[in-house]
Protein backbone atom coordinates (compact mmCIF):
# COMPACT_ATOMS: atom_id res chain seq x y z
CA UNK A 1 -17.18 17.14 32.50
CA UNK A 2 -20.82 18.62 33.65
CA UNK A 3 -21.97 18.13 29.94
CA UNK A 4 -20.47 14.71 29.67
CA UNK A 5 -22.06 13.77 33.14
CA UNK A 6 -25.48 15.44 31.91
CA UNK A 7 -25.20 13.49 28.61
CA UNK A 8 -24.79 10.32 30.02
CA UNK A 9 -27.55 10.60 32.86
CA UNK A 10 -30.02 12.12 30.02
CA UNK A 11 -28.75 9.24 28.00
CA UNK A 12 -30.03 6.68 30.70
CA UNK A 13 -33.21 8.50 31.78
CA UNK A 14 -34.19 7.97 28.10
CA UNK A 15 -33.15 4.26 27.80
CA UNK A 16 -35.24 3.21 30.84
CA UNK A 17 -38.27 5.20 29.56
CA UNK A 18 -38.62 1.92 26.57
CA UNK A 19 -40.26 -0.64 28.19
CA UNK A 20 -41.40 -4.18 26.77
CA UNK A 21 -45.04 -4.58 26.71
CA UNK A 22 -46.35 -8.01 26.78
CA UNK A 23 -50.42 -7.17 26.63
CA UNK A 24 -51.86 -10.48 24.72
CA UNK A 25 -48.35 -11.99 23.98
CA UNK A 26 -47.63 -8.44 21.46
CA UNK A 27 -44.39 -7.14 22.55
CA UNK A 28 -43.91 -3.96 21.33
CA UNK A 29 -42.04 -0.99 22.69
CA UNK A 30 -44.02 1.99 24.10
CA UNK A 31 -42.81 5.27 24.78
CA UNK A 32 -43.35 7.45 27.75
CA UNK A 33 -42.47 10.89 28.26
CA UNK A 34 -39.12 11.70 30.53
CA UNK A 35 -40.13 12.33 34.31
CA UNK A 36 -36.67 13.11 35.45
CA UNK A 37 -34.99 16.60 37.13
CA UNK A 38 -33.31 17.28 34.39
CA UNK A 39 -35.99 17.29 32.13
CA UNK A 40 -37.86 19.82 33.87
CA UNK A 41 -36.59 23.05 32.65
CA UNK A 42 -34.96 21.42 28.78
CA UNK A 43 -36.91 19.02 26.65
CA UNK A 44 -33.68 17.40 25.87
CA UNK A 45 -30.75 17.53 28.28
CA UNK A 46 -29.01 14.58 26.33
CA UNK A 47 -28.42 17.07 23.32
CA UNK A 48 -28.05 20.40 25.85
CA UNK A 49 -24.89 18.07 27.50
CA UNK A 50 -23.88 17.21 23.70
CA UNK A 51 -23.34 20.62 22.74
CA UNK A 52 -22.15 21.91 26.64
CA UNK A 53 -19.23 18.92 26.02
CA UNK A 54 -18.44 20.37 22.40
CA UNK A 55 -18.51 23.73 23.96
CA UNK A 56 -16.04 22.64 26.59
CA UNK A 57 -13.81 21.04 23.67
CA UNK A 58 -13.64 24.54 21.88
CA UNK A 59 -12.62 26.54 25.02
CA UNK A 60 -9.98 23.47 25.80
CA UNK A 61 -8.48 23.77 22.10
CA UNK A 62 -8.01 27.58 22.77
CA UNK A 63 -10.79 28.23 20.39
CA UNK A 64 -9.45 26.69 17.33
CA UNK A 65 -10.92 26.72 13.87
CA UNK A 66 -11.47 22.74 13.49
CA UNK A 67 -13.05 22.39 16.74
CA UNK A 68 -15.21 25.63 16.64
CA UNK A 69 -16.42 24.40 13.06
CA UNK A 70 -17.70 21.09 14.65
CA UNK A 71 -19.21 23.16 17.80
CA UNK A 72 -21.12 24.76 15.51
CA UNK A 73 -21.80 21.98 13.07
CA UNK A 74 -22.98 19.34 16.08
CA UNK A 75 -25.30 22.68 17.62
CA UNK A 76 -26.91 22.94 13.91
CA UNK A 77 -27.86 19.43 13.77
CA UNK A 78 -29.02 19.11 17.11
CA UNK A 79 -30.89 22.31 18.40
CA UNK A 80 -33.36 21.55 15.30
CA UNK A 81 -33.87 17.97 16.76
CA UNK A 82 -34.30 19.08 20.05
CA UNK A 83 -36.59 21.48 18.92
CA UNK A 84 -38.66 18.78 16.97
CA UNK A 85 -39.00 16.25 20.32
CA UNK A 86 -40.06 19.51 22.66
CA UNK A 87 -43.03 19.73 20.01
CA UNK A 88 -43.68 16.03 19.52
CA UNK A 89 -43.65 16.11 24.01
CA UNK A 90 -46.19 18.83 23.73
């Protein structure tokens, strides 16, 4: 449930951060970097809430083999991404 809740907010914080620009009738989406709490101490809480949620799936199957496998598959593909957007917010 906390990863599912910190998904979700992440999810929004992110959303709101694209913003139409209409400078000289050219609307085009600019980016802005997350001000938010829980971007503070994690780069990317959507993907931290991601893999606490998978996490929490594992534990609730009694750590079976399917769900550990896609725990570990979903944390491969996503630490690297998260990794790539803390350097691109540097």
């Amino acid at each position: 449930v906390v990863g599912m809740t910190i998904n979700i907010t992440a999810d929004g914080v992110l959303r709101n951060l694209r913003r139409q620009r209409n400078s000289d009738g050219n609307n085009q989406k600019t980016y802005y970097i997350p001000q938010h709490p829980l971007f503070t101490y994690i780069s990317c809480p959507n993907f931290f809430g991601e893999i606490l949620e998978w996490f929490g799936f594992v534990i609730a199957s009694q750590f079976s083999l399917p769900a550990m496998a896609f725990f570990i598959y979903t944390s491969s593909n996503l630490v690297p991404r998260a990794i790539a957007h803390h350097e691109w917010y540097k």
